[in-house]
N, C-alpha and C. Protein backbone atom coordinates (compact mmCIF):
# COMPACT_ATOMS: atom_id res chain seq x y z
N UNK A 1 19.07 -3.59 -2.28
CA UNK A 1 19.03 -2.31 -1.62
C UNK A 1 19.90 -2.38 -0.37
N UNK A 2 20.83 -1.06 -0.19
CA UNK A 2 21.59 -1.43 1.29
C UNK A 2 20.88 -0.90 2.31
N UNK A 3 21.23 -1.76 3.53
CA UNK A 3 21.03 -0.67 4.73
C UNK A 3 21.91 -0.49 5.41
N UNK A 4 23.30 -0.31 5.14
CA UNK A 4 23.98 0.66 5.65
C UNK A 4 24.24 1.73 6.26
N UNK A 5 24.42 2.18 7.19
CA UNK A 5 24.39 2.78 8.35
C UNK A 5 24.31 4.52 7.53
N UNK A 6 25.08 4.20 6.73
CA UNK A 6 25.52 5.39 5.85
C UNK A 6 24.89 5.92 4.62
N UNK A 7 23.86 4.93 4.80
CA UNK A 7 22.79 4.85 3.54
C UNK A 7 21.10 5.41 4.18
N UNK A 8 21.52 5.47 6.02
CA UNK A 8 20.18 5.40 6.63
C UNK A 8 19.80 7.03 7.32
N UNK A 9 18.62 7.58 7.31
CA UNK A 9 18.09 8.71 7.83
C UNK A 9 17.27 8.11 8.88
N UNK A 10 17.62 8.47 10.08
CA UNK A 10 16.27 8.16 11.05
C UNK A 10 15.27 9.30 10.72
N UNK A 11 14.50 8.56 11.10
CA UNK A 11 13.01 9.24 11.31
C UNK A 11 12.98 9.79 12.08
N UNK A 12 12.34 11.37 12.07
CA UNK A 12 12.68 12.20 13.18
C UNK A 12 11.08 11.75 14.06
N UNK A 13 11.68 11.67 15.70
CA UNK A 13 10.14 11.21 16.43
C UNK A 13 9.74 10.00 16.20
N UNK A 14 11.01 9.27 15.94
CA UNK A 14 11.00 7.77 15.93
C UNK A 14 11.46 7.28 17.04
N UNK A 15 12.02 6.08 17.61
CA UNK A 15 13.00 5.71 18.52
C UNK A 15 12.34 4.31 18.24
N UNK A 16 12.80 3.22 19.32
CA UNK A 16 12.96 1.66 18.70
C UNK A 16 11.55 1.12 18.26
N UNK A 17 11.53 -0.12 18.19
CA UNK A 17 10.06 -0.31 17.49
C UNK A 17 10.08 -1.32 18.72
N UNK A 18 8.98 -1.28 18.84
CA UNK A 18 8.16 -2.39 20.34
C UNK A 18 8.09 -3.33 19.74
N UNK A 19 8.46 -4.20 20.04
CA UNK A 19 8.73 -5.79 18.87
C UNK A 19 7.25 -6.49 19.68
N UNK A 20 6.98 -6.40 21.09
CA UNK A 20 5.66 -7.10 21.40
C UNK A 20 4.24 -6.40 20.32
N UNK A 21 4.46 -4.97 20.48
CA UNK A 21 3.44 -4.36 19.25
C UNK A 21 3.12 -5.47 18.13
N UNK A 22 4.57 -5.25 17.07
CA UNK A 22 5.00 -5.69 15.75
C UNK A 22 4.36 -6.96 16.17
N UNK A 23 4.81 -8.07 17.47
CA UNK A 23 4.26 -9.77 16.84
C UNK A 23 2.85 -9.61 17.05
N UNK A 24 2.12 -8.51 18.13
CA UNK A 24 0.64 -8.63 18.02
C UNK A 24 -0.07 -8.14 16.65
N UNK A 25 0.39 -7.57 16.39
CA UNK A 25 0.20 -7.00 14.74
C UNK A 25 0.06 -7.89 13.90
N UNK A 26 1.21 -8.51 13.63
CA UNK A 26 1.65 -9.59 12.59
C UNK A 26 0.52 -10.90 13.29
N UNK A 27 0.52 -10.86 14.33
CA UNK A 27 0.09 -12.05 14.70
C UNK A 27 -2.01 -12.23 13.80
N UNK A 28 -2.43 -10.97 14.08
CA UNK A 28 -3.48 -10.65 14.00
C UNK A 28 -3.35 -10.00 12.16
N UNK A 29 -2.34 -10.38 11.56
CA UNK A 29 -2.57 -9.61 10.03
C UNK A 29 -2.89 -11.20 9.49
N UNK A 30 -3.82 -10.93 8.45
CA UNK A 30 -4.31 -12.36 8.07
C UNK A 30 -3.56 -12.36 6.92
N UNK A 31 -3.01 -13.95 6.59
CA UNK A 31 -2.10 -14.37 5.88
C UNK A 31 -3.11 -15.66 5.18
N UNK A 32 -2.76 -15.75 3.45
CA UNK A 32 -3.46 -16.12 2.50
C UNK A 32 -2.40 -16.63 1.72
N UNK A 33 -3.16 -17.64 0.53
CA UNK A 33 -2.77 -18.15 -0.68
C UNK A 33 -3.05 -17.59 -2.29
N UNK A 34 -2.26 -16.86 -2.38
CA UNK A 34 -2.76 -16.11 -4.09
C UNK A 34 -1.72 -16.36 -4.98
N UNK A 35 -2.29 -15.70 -6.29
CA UNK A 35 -1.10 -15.41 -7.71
C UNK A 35 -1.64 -14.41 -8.13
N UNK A 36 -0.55 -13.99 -8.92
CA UNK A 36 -0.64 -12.81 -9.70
C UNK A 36 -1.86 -13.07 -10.60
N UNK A 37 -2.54 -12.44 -11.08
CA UNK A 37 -3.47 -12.53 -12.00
C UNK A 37 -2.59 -12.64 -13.48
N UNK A 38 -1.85 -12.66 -13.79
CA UNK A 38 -1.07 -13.11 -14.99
C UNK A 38 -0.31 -14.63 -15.07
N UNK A 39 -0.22 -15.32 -13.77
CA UNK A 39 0.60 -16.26 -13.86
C UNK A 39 -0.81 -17.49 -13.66
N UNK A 40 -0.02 -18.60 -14.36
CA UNK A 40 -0.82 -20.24 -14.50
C UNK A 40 -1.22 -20.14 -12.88
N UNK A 41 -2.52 -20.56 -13.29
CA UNK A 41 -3.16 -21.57 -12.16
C UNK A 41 -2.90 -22.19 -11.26
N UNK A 42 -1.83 -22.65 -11.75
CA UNK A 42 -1.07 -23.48 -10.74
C UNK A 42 0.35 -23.12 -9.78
N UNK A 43 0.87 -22.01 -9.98
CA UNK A 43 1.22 -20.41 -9.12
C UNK A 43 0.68 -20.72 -8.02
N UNK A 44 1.55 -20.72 -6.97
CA UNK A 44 0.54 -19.75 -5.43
C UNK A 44 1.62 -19.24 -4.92
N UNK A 45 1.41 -18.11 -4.03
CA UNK A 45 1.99 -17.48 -3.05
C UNK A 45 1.61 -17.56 -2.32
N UNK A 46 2.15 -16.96 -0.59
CA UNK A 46 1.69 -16.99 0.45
C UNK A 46 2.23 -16.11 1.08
N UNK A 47 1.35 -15.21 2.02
CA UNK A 47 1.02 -14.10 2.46
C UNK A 47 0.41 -13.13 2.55
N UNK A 48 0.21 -12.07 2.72
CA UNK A 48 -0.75 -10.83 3.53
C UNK A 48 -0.94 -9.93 2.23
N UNK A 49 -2.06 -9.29 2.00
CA UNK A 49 -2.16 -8.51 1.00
C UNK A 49 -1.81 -7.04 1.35
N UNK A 50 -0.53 -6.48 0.99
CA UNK A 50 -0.14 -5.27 0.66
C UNK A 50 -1.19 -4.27 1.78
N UNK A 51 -2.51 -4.08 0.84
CA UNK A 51 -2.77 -2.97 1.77
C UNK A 51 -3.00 -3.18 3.22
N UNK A 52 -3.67 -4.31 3.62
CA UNK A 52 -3.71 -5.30 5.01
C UNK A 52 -2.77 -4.78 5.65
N UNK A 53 -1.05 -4.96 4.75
CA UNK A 53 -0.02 -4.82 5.24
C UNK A 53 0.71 -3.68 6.08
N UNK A 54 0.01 -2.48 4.84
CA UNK A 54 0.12 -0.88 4.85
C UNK A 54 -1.01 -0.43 6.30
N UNK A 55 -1.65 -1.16 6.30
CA UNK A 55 -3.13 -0.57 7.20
C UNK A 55 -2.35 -0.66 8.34
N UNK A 56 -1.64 -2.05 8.72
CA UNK A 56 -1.42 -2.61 10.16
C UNK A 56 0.16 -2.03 10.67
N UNK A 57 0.79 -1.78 9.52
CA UNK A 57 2.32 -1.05 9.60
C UNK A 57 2.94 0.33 9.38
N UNK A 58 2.14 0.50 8.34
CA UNK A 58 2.65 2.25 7.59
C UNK A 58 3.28 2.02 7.13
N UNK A 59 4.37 1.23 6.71
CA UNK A 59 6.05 0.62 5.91
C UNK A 59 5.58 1.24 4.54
N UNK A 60 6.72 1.39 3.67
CA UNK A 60 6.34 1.58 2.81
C UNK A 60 6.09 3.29 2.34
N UNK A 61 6.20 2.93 0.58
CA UNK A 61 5.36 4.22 0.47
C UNK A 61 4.02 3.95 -0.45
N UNK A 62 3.72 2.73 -0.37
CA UNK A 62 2.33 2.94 -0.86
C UNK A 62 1.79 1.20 -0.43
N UNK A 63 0.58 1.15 -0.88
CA UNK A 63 -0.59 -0.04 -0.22
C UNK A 63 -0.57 -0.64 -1.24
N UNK A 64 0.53 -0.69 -2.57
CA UNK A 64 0.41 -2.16 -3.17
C UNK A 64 1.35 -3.37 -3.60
N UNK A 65 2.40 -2.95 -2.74
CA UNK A 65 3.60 -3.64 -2.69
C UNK A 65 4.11 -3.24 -0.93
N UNK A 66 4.86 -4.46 -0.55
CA UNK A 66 5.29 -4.93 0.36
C UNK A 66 6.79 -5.08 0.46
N UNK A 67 7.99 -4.29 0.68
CA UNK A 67 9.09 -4.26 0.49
C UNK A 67 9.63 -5.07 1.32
N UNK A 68 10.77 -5.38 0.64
CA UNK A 68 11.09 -7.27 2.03
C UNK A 68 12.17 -6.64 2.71
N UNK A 69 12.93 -5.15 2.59
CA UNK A 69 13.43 -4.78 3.48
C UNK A 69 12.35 -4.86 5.03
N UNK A 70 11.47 -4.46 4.74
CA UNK A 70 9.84 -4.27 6.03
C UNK A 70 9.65 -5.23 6.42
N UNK A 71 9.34 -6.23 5.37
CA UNK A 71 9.04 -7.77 5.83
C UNK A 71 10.03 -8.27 6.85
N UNK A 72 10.96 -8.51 6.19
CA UNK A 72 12.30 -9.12 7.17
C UNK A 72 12.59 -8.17 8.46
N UNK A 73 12.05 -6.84 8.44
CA UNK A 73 12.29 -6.34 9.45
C UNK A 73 11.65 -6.50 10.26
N UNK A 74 10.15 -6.54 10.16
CA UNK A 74 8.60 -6.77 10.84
C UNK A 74 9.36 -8.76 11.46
N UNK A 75 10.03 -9.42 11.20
CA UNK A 75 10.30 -10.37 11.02
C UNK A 75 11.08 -10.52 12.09
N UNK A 76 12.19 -9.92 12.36
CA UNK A 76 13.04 -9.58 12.49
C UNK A 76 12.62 -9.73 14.36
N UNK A 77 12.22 -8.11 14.32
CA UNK A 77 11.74 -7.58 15.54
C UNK A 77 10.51 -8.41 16.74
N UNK A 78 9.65 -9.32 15.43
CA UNK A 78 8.77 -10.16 16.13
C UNK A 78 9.63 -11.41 17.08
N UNK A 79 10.50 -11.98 15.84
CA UNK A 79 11.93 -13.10 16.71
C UNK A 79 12.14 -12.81 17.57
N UNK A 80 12.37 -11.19 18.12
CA UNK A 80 12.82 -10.93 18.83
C UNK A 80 12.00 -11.17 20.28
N UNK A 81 10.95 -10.47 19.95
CA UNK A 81 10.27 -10.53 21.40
C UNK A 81 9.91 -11.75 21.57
N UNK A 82 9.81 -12.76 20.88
CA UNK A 82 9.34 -14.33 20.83
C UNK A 82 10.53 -14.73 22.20
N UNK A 83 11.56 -14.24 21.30
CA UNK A 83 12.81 -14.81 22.04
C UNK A 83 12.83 -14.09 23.50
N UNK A 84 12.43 -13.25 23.46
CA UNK A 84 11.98 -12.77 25.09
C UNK A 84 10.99 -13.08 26.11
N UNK A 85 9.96 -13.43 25.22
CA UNK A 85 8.44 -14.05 26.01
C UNK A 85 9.29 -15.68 26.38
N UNK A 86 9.88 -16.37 25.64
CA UNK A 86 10.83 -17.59 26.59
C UNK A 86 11.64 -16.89 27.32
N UNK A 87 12.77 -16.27 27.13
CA UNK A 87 13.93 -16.03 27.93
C UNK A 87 13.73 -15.72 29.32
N UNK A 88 12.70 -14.16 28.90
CA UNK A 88 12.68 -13.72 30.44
C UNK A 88 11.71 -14.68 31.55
N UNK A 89 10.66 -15.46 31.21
CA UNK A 89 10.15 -16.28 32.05
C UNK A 89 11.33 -17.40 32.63
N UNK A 90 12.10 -17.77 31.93
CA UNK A 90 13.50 -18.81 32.17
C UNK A 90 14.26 -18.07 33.21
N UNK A 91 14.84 -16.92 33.29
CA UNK A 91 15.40 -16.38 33.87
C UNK A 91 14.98 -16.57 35.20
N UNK A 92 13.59 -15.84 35.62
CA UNK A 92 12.53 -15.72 36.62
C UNK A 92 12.56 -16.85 36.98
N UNK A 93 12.68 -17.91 36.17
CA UNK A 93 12.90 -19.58 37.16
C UNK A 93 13.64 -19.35 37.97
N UNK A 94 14.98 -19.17 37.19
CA UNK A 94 16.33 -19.60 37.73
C UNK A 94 16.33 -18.85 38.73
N UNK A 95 15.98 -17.74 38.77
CA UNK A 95 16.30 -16.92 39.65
C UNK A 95 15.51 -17.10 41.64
N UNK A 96 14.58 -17.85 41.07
CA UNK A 96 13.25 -18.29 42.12
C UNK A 96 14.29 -19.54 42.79
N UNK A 97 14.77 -20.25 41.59
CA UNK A 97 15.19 -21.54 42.12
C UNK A 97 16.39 -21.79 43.15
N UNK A 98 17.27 -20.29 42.67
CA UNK A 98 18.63 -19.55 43.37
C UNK A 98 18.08 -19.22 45.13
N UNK A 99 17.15 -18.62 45.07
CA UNK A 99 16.43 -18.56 46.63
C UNK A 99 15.47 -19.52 47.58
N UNK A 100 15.32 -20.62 46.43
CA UNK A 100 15.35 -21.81 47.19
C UNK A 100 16.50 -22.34 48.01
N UNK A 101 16.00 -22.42 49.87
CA UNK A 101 17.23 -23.19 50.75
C UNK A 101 17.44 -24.79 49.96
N UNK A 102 18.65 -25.09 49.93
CA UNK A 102 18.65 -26.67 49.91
C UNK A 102 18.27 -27.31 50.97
N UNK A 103 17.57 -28.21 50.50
CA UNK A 103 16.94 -29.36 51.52
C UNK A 103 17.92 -30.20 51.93
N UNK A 104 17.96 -30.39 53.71
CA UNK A 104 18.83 -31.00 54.19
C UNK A 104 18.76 -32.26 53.80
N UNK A 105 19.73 -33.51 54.34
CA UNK A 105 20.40 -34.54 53.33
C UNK A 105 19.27 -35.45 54.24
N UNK A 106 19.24 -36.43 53.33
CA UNK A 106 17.95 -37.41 53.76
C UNK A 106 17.96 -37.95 54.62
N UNK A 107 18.18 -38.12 56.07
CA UNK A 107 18.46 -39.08 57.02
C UNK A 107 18.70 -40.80 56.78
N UNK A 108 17.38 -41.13 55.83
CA UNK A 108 17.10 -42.48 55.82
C UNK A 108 18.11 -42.92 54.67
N UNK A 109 18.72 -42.18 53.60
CA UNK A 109 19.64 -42.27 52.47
C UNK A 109 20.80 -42.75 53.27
């Protein structure tokens, strides 16, 4: 399936998705070991059951499949803020550490 720019309708009364939302979401969607009820025993998958999925996201147009365009996006957006809950505390170092005076030179050195 594409997502091409030219392939895409925004949602009207949409605007970006809060990626801290999405990882508390995801963080709190419970994730499991199953198979299809048709495949051997010895089958497993791993992950969230569909409607779980639908309850905690809306994605989708229905509660029994999980489209990996959503997944990877839900995915996607969580990386993201991950990558922000480090970054911006790093920053806030550096930035603390920049208004630290240097300490004059050691006398006894």
């Amino acid at each position: 399936m594409t997502s091409a720019r030219p392939q895409q309708r925004p949602v009207t009364g949409e605007g970006a998705v809060n990626g801290f939302t999405a990882l508390e979401t995801l963080a709190a969607l419970t994730v499991s070991t199953w198979r299809y009820s048709w495949e051997p025993e010895r089958l497993r998958h791993l992950g969230p059951m569909a409607q779980d999925w639908h309850a905690a996201f809306g994605l989708g147009d229905t509660d029994t499949k999980i489209d990996l365009v959503d997944a990877n996006s839900i995915a996607i957006v969580a990386i993201q803020a991950l990558h922000r809950q480090v970054t911006d505390p790093q920053q806030e170092v550096a930035q603390l550490h920049a208004q630290i005076p240097a300490a004059p030179p050691d006398p006894a050195r």
